[in-house]
N, C-alpha and C. Protein backbone atom coordinates (compact mmCIF):
# COMPACT_ATOMS: atom_id res chain seq x y z
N UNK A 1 -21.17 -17.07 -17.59
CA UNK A 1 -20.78 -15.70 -17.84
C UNK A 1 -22.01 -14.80 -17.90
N UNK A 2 -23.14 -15.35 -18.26
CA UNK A 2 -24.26 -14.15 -18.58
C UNK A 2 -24.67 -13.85 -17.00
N UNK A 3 -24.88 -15.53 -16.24
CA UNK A 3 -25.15 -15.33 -15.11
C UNK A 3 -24.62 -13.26 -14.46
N UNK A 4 -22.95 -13.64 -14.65
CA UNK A 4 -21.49 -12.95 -14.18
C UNK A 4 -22.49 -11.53 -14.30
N UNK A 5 -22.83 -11.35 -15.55
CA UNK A 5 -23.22 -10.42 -16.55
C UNK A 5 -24.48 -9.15 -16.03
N UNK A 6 -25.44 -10.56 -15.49
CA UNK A 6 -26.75 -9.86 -15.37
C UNK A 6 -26.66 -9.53 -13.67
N UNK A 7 -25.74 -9.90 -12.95
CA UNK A 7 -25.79 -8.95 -11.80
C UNK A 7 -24.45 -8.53 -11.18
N UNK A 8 -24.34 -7.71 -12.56
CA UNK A 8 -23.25 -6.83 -12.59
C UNK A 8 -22.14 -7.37 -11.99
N UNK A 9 -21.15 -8.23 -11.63
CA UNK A 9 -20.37 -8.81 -11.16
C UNK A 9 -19.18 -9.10 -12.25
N UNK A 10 -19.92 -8.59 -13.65
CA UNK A 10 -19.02 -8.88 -14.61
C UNK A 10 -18.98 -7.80 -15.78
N UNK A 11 -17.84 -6.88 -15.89
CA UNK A 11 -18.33 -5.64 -17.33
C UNK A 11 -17.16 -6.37 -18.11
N UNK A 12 -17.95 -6.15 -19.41
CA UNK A 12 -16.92 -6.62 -20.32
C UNK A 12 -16.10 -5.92 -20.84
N UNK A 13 -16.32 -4.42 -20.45
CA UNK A 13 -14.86 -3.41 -20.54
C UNK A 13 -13.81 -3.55 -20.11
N UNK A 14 -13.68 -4.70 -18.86
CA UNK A 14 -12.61 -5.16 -18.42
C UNK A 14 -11.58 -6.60 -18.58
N UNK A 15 -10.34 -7.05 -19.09
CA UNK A 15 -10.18 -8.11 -18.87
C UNK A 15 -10.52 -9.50 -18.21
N UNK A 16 -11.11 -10.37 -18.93
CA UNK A 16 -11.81 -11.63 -18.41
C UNK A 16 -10.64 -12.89 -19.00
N UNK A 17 -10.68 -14.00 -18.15
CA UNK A 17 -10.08 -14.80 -18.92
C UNK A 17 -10.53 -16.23 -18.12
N UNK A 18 -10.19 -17.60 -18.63
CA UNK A 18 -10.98 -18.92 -18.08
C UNK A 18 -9.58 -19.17 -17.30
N UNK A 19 -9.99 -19.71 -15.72
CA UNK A 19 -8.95 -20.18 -14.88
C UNK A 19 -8.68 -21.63 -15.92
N UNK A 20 -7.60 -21.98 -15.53
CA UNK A 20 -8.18 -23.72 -16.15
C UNK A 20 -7.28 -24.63 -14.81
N UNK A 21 -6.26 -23.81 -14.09
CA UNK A 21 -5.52 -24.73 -13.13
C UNK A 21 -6.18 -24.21 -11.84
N UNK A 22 -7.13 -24.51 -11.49
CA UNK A 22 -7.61 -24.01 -10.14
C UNK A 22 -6.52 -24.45 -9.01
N UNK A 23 -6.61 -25.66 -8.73
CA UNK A 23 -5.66 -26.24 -7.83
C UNK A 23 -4.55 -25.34 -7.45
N UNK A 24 -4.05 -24.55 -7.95
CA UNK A 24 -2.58 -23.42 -8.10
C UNK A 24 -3.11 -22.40 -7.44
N UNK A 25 -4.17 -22.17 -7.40
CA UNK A 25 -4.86 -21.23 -6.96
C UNK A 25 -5.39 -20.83 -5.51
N UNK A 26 -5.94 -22.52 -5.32
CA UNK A 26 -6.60 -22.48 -4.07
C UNK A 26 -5.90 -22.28 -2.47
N UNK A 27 -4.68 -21.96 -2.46
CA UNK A 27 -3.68 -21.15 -1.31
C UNK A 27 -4.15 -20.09 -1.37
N UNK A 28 -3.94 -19.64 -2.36
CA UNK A 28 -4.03 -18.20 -2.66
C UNK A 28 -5.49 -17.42 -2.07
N UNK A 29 -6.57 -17.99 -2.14
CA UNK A 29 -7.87 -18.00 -1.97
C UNK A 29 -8.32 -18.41 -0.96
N UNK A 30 -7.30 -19.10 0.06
CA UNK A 30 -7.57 -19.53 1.04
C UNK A 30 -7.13 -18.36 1.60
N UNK A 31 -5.80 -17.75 1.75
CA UNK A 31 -5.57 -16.35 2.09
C UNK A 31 -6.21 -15.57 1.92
N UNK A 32 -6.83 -15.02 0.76
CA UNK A 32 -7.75 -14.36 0.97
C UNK A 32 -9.04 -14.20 1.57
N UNK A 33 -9.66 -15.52 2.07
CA UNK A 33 -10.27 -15.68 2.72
C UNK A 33 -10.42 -15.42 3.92
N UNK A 34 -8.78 -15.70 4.38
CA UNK A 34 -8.57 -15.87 6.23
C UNK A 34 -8.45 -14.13 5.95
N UNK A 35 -7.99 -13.38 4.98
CA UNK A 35 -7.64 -11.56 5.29
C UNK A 35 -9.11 -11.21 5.25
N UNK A 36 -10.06 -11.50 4.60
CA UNK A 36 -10.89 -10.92 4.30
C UNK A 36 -12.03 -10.88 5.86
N UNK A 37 -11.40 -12.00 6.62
CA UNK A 37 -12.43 -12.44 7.78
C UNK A 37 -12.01 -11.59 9.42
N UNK A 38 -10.25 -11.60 8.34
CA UNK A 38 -9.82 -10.51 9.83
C UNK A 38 -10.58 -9.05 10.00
N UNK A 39 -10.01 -8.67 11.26
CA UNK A 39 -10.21 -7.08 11.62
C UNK A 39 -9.42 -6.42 11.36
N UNK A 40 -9.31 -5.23 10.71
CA UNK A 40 -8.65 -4.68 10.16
C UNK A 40 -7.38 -4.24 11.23
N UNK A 41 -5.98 -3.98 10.73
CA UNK A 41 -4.90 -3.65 11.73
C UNK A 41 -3.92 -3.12 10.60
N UNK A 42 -3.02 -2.76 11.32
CA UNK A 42 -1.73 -1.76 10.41
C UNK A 42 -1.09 -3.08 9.66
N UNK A 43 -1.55 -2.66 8.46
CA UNK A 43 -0.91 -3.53 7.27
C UNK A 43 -1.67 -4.13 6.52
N UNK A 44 -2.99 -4.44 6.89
CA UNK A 44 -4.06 -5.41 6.44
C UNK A 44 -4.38 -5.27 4.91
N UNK A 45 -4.34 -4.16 4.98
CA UNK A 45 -4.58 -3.60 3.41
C UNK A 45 -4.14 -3.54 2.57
N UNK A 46 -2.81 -3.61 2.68
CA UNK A 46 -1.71 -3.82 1.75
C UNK A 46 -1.47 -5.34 1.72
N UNK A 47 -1.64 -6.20 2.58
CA UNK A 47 -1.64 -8.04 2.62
C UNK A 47 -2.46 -8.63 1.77
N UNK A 48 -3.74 -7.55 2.18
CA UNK A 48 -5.18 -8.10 0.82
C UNK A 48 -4.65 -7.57 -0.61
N UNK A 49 -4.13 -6.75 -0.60
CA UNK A 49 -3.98 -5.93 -2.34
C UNK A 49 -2.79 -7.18 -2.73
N UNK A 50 -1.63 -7.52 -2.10
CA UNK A 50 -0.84 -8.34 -2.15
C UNK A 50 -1.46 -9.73 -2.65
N UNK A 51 -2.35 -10.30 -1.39
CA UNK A 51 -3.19 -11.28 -2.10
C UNK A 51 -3.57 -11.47 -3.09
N UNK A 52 -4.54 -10.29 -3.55
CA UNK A 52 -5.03 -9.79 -4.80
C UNK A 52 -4.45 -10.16 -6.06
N UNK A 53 -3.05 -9.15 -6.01
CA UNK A 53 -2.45 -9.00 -6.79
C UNK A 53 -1.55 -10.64 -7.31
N UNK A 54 -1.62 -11.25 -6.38
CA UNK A 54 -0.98 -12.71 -6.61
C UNK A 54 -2.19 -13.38 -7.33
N UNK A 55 -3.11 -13.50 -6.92
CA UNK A 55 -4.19 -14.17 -7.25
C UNK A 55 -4.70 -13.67 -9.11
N UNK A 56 -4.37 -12.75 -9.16
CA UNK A 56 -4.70 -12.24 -10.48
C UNK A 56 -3.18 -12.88 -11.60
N UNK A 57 -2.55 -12.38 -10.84
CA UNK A 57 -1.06 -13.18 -11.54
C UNK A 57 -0.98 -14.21 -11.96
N UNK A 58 -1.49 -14.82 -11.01
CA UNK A 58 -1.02 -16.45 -10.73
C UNK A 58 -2.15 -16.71 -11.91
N UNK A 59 -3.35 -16.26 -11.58
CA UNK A 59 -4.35 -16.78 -12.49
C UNK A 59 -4.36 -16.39 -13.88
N UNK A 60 -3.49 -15.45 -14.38
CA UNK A 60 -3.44 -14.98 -15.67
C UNK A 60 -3.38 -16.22 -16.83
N UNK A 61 -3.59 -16.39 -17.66
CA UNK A 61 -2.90 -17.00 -18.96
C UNK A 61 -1.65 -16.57 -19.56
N UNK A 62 -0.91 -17.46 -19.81
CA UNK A 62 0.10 -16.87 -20.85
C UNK A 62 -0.08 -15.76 -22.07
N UNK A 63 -0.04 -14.90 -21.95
CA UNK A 63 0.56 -13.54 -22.53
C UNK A 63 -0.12 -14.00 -23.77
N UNK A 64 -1.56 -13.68 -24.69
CA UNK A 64 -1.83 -14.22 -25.57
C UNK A 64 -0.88 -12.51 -27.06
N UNK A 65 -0.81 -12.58 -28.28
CA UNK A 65 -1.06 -11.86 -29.09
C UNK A 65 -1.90 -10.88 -29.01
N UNK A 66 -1.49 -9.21 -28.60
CA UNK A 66 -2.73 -8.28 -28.75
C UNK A 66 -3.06 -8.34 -30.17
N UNK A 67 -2.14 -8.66 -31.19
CA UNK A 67 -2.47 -8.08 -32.81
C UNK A 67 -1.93 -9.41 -33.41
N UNK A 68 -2.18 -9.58 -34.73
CA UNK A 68 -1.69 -10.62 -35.37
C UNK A 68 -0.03 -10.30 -35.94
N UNK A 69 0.40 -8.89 -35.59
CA UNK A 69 1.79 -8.18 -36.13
C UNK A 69 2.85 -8.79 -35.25
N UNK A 70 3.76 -9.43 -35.82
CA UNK A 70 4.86 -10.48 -35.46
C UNK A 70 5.46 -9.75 -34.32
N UNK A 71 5.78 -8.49 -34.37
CA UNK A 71 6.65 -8.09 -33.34
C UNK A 71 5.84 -8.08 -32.21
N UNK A 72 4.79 -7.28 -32.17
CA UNK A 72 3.93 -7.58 -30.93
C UNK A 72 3.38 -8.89 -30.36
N UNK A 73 3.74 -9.84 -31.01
CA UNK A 73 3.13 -11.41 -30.64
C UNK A 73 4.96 -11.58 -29.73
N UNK A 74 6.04 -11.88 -30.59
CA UNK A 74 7.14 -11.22 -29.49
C UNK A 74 7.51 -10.45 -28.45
N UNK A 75 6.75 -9.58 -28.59
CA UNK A 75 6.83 -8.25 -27.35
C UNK A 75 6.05 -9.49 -26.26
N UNK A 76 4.84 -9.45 -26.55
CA UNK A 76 3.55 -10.41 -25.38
C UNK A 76 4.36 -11.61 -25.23
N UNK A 77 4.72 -12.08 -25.68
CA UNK A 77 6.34 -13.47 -25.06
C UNK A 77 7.16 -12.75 -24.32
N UNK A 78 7.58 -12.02 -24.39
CA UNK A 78 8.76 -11.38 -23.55
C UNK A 78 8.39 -10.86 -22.21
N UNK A 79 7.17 -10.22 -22.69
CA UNK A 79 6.62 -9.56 -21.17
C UNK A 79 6.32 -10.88 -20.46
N UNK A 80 5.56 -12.21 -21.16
CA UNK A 80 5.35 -13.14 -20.02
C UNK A 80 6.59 -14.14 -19.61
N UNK A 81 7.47 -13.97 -20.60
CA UNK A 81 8.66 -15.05 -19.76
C UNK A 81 9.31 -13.50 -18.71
N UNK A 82 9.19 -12.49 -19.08
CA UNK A 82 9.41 -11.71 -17.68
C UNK A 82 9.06 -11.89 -16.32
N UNK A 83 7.33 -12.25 -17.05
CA UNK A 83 6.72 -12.41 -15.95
C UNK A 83 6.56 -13.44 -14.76
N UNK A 84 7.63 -14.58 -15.57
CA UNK A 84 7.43 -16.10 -15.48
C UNK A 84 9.20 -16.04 -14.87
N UNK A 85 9.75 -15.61 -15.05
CA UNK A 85 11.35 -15.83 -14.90
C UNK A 85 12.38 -14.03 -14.44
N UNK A 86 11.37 -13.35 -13.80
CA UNK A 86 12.04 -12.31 -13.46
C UNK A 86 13.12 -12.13 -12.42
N UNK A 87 13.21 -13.09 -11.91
CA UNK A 87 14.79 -13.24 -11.07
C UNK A 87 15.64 -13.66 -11.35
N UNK A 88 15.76 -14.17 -12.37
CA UNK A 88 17.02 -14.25 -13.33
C UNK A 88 17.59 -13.37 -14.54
N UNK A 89 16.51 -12.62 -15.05
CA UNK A 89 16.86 -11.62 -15.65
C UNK A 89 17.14 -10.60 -15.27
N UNK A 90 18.57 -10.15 -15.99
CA UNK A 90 19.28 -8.86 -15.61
C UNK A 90 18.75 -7.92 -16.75
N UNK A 91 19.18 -8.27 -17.69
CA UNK A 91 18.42 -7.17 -19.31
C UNK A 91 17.70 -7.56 -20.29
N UNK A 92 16.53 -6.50 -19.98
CA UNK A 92 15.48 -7.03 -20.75
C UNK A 92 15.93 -7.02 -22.66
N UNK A 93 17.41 -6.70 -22.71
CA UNK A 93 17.32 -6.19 -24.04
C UNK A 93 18.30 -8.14 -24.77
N UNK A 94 18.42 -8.56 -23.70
CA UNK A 94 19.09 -9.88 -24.07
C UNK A 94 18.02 -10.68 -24.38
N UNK A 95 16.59 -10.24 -24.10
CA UNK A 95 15.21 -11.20 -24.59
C UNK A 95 14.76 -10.57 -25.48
N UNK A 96 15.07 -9.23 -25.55
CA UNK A 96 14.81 -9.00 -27.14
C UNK A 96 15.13 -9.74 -28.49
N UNK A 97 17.33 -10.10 -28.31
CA UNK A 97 17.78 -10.71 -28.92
C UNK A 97 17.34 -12.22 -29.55
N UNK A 98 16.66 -12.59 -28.16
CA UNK A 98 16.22 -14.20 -27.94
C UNK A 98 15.26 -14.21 -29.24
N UNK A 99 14.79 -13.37 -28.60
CA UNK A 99 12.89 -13.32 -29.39
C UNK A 99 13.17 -12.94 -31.00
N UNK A 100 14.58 -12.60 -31.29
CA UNK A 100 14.31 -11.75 -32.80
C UNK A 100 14.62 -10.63 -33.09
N UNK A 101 14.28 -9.54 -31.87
CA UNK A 101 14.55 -8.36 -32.19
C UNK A 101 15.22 -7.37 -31.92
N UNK A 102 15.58 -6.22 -32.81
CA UNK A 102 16.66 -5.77 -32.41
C UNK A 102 16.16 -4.80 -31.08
N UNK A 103 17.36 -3.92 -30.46
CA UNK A 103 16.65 -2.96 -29.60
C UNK A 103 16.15 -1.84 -29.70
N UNK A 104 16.06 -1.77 -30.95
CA UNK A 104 15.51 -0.28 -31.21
C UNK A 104 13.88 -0.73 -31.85
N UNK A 105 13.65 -1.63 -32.15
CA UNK A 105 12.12 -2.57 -32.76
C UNK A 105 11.64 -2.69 -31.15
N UNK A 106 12.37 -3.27 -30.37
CA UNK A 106 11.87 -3.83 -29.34
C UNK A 106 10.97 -2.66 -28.08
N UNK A 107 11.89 -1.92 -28.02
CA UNK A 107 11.74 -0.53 -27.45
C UNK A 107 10.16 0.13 -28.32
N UNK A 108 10.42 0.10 -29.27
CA UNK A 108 9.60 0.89 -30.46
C UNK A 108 8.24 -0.13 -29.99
N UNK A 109 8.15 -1.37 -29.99
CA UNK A 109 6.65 -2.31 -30.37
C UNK A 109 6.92 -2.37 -28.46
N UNK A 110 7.53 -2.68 -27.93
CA UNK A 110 7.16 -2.60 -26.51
C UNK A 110 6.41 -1.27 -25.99
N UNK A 111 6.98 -0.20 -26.20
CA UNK A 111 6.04 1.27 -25.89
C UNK A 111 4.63 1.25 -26.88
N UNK A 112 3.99 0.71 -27.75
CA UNK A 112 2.59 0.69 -28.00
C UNK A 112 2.05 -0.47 -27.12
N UNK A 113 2.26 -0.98 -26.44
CA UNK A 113 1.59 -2.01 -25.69
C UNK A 113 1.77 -1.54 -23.55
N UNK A 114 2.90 -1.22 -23.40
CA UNK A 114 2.60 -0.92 -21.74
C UNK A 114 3.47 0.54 -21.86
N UNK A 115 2.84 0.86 -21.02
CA UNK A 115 3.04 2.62 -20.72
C UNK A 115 4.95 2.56 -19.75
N UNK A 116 5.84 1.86 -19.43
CA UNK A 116 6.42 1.83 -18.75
C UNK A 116 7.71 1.03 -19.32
N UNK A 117 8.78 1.54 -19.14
CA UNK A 117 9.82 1.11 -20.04
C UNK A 117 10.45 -0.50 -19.80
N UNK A 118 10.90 -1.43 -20.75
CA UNK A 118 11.13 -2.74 -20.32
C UNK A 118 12.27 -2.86 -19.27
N UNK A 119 12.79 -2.10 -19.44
CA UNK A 119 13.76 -2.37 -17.85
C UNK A 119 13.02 -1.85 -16.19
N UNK A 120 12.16 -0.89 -16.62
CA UNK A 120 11.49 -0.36 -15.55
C UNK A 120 10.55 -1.09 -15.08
N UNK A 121 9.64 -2.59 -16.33
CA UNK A 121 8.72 -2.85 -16.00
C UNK A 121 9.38 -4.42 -14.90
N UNK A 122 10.54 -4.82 -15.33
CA UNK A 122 11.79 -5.73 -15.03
C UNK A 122 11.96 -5.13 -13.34
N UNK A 123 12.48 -4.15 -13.30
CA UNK A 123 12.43 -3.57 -11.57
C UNK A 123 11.59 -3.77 -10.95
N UNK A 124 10.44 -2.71 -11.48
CA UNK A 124 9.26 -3.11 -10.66
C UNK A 124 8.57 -4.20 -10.78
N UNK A 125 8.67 -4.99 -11.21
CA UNK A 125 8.04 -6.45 -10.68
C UNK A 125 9.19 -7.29 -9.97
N UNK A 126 10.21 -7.00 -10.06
CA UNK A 126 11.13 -7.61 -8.89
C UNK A 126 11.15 -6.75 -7.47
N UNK A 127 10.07 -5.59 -7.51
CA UNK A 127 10.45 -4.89 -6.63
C UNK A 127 9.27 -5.34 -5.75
N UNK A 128 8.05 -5.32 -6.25
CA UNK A 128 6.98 -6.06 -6.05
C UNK A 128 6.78 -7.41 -5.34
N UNK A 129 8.03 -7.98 -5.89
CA UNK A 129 8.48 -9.71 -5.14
C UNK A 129 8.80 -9.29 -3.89
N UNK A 130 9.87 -8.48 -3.91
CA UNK A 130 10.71 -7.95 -2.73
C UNK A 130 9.86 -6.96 -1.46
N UNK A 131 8.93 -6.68 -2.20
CA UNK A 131 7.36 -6.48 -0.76
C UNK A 131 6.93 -7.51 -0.62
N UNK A 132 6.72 -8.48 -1.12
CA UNK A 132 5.69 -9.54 -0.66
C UNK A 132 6.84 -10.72 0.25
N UNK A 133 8.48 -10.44 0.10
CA UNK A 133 9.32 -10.98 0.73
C UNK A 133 9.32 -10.29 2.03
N UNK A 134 9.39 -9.25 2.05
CA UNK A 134 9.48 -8.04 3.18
C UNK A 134 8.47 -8.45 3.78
N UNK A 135 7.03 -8.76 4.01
CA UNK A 135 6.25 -9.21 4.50
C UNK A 135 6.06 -10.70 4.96
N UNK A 136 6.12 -11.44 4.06
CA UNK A 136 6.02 -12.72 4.29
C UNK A 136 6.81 -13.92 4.93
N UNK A 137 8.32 -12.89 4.81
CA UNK A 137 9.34 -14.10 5.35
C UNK A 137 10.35 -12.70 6.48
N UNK A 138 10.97 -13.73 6.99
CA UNK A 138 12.07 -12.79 8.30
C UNK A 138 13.36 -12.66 7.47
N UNK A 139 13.40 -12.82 6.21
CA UNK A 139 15.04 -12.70 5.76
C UNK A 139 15.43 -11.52 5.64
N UNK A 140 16.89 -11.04 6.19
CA UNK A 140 17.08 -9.69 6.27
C UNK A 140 16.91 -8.84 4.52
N UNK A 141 16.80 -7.55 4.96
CA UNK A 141 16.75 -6.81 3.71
C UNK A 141 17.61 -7.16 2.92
N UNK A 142 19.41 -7.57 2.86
CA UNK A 142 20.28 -7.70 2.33
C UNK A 142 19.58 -9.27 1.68
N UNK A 143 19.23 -9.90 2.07
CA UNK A 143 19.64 -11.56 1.42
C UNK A 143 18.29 -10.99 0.39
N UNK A 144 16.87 -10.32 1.33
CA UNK A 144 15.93 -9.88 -0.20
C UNK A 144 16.88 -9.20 -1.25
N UNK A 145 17.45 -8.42 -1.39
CA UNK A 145 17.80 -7.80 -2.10
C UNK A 145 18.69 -8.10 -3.06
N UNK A 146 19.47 -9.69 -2.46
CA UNK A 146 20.21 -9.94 -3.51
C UNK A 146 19.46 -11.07 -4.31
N UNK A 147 18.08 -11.71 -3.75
CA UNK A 147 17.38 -12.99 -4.23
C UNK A 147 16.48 -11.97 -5.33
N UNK A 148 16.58 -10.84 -5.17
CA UNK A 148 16.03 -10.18 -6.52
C UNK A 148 16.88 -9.22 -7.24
N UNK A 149 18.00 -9.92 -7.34
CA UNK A 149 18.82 -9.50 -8.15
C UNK A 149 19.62 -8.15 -8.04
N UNK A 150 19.71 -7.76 -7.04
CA UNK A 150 20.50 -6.59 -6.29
C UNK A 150 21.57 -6.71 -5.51
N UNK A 151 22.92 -6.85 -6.11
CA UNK A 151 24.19 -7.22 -5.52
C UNK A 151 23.95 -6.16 -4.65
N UNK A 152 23.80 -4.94 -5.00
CA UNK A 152 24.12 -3.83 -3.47
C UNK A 152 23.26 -3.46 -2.97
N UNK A 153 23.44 -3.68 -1.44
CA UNK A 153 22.09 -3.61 -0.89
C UNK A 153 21.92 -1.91 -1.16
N UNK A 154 22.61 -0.87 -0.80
CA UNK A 154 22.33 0.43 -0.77
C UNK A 154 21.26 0.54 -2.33
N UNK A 155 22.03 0.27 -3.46
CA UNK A 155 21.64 0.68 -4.36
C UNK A 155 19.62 0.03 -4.48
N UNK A 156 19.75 -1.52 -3.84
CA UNK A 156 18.12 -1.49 -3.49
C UNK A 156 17.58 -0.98 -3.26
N UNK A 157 17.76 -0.41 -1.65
CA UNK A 157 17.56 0.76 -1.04
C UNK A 157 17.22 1.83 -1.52
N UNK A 158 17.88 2.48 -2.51
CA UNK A 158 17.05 3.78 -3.18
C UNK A 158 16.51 3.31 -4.31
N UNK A 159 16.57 2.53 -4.42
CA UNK A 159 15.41 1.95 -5.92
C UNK A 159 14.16 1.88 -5.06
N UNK A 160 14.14 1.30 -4.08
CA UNK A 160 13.17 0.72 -3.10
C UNK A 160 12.09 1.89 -2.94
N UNK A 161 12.79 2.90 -2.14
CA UNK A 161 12.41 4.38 -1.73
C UNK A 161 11.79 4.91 -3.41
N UNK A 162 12.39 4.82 -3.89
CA UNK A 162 12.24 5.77 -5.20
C UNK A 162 10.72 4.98 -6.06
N UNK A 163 10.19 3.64 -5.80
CA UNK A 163 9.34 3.02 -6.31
C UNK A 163 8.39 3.04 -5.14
N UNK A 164 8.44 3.08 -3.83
CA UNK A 164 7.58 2.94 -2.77
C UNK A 164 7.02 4.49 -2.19
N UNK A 165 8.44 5.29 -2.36
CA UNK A 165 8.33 6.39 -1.55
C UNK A 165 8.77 5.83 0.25
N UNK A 166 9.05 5.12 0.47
CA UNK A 166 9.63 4.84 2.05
C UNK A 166 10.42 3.81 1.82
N UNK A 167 11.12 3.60 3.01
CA UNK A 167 12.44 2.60 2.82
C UNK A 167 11.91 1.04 2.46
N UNK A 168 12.88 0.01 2.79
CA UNK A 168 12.02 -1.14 2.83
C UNK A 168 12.02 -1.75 4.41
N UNK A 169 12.90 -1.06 5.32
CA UNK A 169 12.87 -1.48 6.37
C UNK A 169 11.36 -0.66 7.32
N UNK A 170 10.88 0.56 6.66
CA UNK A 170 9.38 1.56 6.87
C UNK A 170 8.33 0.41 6.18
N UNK A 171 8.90 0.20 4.94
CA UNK A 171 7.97 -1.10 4.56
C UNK A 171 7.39 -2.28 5.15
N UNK A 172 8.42 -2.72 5.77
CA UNK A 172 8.52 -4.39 6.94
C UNK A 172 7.62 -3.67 7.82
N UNK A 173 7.54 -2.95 8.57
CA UNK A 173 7.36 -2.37 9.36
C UNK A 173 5.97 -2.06 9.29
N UNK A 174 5.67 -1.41 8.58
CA UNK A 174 4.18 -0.89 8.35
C UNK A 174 3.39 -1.78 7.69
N UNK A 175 3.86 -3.06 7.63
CA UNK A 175 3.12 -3.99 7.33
C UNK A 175 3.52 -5.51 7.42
N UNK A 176 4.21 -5.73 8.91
CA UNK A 176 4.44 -6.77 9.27
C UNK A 176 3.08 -7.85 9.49
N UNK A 177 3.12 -8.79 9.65
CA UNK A 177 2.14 -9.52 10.61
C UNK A 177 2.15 -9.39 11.62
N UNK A 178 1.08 -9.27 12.52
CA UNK A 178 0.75 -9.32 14.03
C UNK A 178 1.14 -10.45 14.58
């Protein structure tokens, strides 16, 4: 870490944490590797942030306690079995129950910890899946949309638009593979 430290490669203003399962990892890094070596083309950039963004995920730790205060050690469980099991959850307020708390505690100790409401944070990370599906595999928009929990495709559709700003079929599109 000091190594990390002394040529700047590492500020400690920012979240750090120890991999410990590399093996889980090393796909992931292999992709990034092969994006990082390409030439840039329509989509590239959004494949690497994608990468990125998996690679940081994947590598996270389980959701430690920001505070030693019971509800927030609950809240940080909830956000990571979200994070761990978000295609099966429909309401985030039925893991409230799980965890202990009611929904008006939950709501209350969830808003001092992420800026973004627990059902909103529940969408958008299923919405998030549903780009990296849109990209990565040929399954039509409808079968994405219901493998992340969206019986109607329309109603995806403007969730889609409304979190992206463009459709998801402008999505596929502007960032297919070559």
């Amino acid at each position: 870490i000091a190594r990390l430290e002394s040529s700047k490669l590492l500020d400690r203003r920012y979240p750090v944490w120890s991999i410990t399962e590399m093996a889980d990892l090393l796909p992931i890094l292999t992709r990034l590797s092969e994006l990082s070596s390409e030439t840039a083309y329509p989509g590239w950039v959004e494949r690497l942030d994608l990468a990125c963004e998996q690679l940081i995920m994947e590598s996270r730790p389980a959701s430690g306690p920001l505070t030693d205060h019971p509800d927030q050690q609950r809240i940080a469980r909830i956000r990571s079995e979200i994070d761990r099991s978000f295609l099966v959850i429909e309401h985030v307020d039925d893991l409230a129950a799980k965890h202990g708390l009611s929904r008006s505690a939950f709501r209350r100790q969830w808003s001092l910890i992420n800026d973004v409401s627990p059902q909103r944070y529940l969408m958008e990370t299923k919405m998030r899946h549903a780009c990296r599906m849109l990209v990565e595999s040929s399954q039509s928009i409808g079968e994405i949309a219901d493998q992340v929990g969206f019986e109607d495709r329309l109603y995806f559709s403007r969730k889609f638009r409304q979190v992206f700003g463009l459709s998801a079929s402008e999505y596929r599109k502007q960032n297919a593979f070559n």
